[in-house]
N, C-alpha and C. Protein backbone atom coordinates (compact mmCIF):
# COMPACT_ATOMS: atom_id res chain seq x y z
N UNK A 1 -31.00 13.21 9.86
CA UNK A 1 -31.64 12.05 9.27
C UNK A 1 -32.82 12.45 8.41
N UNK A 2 -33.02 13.43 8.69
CA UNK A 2 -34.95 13.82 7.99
C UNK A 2 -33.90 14.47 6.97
N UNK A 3 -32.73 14.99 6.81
CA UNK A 3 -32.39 15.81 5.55
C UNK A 3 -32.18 14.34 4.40
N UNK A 4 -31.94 13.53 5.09
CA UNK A 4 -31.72 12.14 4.11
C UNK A 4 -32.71 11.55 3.58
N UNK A 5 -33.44 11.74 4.13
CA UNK A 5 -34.68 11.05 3.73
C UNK A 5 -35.90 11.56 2.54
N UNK A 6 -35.56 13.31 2.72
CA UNK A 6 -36.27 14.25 1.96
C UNK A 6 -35.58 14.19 0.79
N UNK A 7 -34.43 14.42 0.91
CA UNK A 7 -33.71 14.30 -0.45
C UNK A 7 -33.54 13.08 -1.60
N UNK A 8 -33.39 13.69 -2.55
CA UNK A 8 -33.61 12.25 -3.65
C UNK A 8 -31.85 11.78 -3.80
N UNK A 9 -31.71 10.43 -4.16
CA UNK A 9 -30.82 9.52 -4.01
C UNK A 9 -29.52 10.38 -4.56
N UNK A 10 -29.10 10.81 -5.39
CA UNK A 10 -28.18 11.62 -6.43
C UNK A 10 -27.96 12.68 -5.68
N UNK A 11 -28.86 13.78 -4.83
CA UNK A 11 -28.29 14.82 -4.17
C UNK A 11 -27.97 14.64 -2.93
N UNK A 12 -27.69 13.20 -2.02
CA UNK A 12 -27.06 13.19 -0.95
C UNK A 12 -25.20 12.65 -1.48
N UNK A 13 -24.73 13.63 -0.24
CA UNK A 13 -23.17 13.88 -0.79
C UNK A 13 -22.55 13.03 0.24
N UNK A 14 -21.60 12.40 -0.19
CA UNK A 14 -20.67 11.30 0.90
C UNK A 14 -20.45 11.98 1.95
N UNK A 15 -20.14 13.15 2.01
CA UNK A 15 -19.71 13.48 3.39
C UNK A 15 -20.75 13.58 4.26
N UNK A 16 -21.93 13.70 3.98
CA UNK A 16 -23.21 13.77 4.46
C UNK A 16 -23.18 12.19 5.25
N UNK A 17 -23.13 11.48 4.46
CA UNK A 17 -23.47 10.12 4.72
C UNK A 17 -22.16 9.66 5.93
N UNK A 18 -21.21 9.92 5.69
CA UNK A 18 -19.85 9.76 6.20
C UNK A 18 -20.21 10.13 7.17
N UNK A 19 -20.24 11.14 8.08
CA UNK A 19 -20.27 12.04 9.26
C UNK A 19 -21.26 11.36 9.73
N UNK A 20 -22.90 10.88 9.54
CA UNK A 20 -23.77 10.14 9.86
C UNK A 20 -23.46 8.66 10.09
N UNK A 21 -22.88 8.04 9.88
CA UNK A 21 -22.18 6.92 9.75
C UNK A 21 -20.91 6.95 11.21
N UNK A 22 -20.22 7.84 11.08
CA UNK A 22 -19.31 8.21 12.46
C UNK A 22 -20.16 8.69 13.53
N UNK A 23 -20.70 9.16 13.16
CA UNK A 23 -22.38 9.59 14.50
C UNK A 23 -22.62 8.64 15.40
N UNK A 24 -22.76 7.39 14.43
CA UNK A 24 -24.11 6.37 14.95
C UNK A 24 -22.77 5.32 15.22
N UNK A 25 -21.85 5.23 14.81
CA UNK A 25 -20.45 4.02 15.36
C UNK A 25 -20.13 4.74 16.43
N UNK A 26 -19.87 5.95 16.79
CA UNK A 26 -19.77 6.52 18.23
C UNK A 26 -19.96 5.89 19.64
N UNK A 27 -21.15 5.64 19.47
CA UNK A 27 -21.78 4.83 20.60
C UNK A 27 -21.41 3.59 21.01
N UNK A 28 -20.29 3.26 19.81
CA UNK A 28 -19.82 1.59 20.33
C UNK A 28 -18.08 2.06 20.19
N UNK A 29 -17.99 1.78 21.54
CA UNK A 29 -16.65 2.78 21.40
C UNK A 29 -15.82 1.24 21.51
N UNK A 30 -16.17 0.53 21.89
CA UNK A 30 -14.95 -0.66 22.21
C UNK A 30 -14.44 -0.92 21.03
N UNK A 31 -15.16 -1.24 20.04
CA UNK A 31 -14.24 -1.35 18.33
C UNK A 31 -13.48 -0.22 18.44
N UNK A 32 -13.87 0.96 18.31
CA UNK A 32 -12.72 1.92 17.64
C UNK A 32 -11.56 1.84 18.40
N UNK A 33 -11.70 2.23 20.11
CA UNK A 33 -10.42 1.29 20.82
C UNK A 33 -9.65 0.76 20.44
N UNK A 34 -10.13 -0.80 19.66
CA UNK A 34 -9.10 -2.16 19.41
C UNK A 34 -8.75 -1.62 18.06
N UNK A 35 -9.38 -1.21 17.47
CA UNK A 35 -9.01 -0.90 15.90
C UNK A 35 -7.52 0.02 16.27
N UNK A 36 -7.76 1.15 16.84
CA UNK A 36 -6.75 1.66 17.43
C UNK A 36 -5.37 1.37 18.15
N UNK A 37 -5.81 0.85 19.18
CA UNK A 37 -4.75 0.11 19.21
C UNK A 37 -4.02 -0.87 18.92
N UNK A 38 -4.63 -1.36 17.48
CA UNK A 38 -4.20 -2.08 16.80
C UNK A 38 -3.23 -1.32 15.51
N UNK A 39 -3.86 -0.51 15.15
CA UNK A 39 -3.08 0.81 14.00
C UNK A 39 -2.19 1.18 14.83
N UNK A 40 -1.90 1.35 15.99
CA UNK A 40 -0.89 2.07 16.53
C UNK A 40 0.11 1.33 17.05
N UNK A 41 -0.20 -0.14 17.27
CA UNK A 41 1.00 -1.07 17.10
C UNK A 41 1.58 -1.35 16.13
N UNK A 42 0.97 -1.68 14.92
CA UNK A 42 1.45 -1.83 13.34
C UNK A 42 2.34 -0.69 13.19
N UNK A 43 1.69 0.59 13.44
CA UNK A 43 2.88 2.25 13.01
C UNK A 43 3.70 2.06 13.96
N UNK A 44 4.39 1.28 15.16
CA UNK A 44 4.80 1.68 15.51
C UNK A 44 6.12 0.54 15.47
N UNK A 45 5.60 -1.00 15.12
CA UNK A 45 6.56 -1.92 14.56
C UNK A 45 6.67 -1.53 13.42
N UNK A 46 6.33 -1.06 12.42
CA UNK A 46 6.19 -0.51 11.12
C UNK A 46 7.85 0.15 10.80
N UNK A 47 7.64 1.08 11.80
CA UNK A 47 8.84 2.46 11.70
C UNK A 47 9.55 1.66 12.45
N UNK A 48 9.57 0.71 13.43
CA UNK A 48 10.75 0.12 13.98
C UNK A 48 11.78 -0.72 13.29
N UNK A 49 10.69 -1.80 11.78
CA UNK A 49 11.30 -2.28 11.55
C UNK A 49 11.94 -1.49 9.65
N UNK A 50 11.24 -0.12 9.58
CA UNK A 50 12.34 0.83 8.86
C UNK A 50 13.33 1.46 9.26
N UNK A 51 13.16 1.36 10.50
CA UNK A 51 14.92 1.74 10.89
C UNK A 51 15.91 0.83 11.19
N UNK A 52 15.55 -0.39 11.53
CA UNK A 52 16.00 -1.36 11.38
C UNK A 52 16.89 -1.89 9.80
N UNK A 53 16.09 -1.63 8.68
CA UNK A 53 16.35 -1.77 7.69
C UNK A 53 17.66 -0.76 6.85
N UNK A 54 16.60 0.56 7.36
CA UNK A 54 17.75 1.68 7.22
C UNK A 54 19.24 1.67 7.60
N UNK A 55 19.35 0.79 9.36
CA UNK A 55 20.14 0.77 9.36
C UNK A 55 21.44 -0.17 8.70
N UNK A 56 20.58 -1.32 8.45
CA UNK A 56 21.48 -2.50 8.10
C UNK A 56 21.78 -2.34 6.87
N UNK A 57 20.76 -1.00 5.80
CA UNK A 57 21.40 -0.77 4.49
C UNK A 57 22.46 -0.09 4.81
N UNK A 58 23.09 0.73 5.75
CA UNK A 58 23.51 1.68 6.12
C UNK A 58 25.35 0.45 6.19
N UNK A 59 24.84 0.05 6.63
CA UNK A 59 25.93 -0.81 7.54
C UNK A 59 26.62 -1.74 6.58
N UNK A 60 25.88 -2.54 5.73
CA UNK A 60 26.57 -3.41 4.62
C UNK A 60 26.17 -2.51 3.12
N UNK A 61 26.51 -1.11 3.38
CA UNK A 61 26.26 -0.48 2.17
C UNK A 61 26.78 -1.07 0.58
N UNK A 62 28.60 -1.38 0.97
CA UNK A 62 28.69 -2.24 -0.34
C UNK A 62 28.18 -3.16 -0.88
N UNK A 63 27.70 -3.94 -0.25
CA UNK A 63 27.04 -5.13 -0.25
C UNK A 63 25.69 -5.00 -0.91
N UNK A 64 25.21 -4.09 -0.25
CA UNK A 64 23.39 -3.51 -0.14
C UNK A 64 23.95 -3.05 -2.32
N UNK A 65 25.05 -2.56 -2.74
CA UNK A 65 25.26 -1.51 -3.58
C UNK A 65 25.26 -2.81 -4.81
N UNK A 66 26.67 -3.73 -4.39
CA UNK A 66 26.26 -4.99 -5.64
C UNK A 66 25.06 -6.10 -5.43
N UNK A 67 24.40 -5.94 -4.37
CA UNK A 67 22.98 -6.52 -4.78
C UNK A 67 21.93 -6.10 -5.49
N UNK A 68 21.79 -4.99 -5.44
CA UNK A 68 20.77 -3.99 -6.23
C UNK A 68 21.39 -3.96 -7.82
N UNK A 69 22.75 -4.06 -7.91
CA UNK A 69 23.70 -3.92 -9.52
C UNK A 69 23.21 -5.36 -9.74
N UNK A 70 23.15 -6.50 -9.32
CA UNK A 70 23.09 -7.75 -9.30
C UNK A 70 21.52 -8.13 -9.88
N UNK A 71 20.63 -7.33 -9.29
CA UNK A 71 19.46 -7.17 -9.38
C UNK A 71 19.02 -6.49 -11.23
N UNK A 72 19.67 -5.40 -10.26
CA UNK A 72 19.30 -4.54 -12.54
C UNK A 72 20.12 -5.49 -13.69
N UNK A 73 20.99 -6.68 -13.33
CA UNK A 73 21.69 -7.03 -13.83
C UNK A 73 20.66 -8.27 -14.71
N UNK A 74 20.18 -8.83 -13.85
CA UNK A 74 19.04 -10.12 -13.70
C UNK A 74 18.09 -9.47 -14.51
N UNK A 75 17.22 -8.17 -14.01
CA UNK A 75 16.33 -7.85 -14.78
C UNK A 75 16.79 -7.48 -16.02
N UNK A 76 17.48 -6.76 -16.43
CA UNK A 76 18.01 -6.72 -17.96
C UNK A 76 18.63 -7.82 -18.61
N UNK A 77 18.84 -8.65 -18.31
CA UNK A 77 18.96 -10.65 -18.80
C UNK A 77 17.60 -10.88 -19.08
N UNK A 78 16.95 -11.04 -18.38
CA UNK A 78 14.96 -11.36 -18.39
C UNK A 78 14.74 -10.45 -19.21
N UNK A 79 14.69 -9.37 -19.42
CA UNK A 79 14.00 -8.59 -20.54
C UNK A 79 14.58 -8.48 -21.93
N UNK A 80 15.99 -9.00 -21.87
CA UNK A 80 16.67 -9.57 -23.18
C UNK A 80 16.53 -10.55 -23.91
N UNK A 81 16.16 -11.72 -23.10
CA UNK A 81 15.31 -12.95 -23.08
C UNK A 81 14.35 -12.59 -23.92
N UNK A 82 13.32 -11.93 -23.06
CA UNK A 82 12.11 -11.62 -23.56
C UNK A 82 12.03 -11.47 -25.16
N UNK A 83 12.41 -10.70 -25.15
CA UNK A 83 12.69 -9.73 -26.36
C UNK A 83 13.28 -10.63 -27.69
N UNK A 84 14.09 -11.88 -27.02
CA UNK A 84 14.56 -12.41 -27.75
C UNK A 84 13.70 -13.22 -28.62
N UNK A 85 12.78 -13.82 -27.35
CA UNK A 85 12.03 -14.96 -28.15
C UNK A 85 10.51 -14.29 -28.67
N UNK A 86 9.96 -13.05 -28.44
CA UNK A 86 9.05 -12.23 -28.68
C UNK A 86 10.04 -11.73 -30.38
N UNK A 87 10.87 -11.66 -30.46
CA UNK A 87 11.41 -11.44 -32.16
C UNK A 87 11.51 -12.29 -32.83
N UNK A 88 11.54 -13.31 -32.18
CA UNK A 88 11.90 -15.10 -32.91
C UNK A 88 10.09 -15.20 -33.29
N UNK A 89 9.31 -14.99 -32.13
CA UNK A 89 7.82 -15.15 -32.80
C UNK A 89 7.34 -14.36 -33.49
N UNK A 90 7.53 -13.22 -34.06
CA UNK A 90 7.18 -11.86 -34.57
C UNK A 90 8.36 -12.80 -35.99
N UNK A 91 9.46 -12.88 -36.49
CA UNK A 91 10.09 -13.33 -37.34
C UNK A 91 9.40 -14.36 -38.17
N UNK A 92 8.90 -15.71 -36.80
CA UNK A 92 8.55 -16.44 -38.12
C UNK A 92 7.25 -16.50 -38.45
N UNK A 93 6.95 -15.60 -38.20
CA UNK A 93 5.27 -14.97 -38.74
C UNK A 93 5.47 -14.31 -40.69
């Protein structure tokens, strides 16, 4: 703390500050706890519900194959569109 204080504003370095900052939250351990076991439920429905996904791409692969064709299909309509009426305004200029 006295190195922080001696020093002028511009030569203290984040990690300085960082590590001092984890120092002094230390002492209140019940947050980091819940924070925790809160991150570690999210990672762990997280990856449950990517394998979940994985699998069901897995499973209606054809399906999964003309939805995504269905998809690039839509977006290249919309950007033809686009294009269309972005030349129609550029034209009657």
């Amino acid at each position: 703390m006295e190195i922080l204080k001696a020093a002028p504003e511009y030569l203290i370095h984040p990690c300085i500050v960082f590590n001092i900052l984890i120092k002094a939250d230390s002492q209140n351990t019940t947050r980091g706890i819940a924070m925790d076991k809160t991150g570690l439920i999210a990672l762990i429905i997280g990856l449950v519900f990517c394998a979940l996904g994985g699998y069901a791409i897995w499973v209606f692969l054809p399906e999964t194959i003309a939805a995504v064709k269905g998809l690039i299909g839509i977006a290249v309509l919309l950007f033809g569109i686009m294009l269309v009426i972005f030349g129609a305004l550029i034209f009657r200029d």
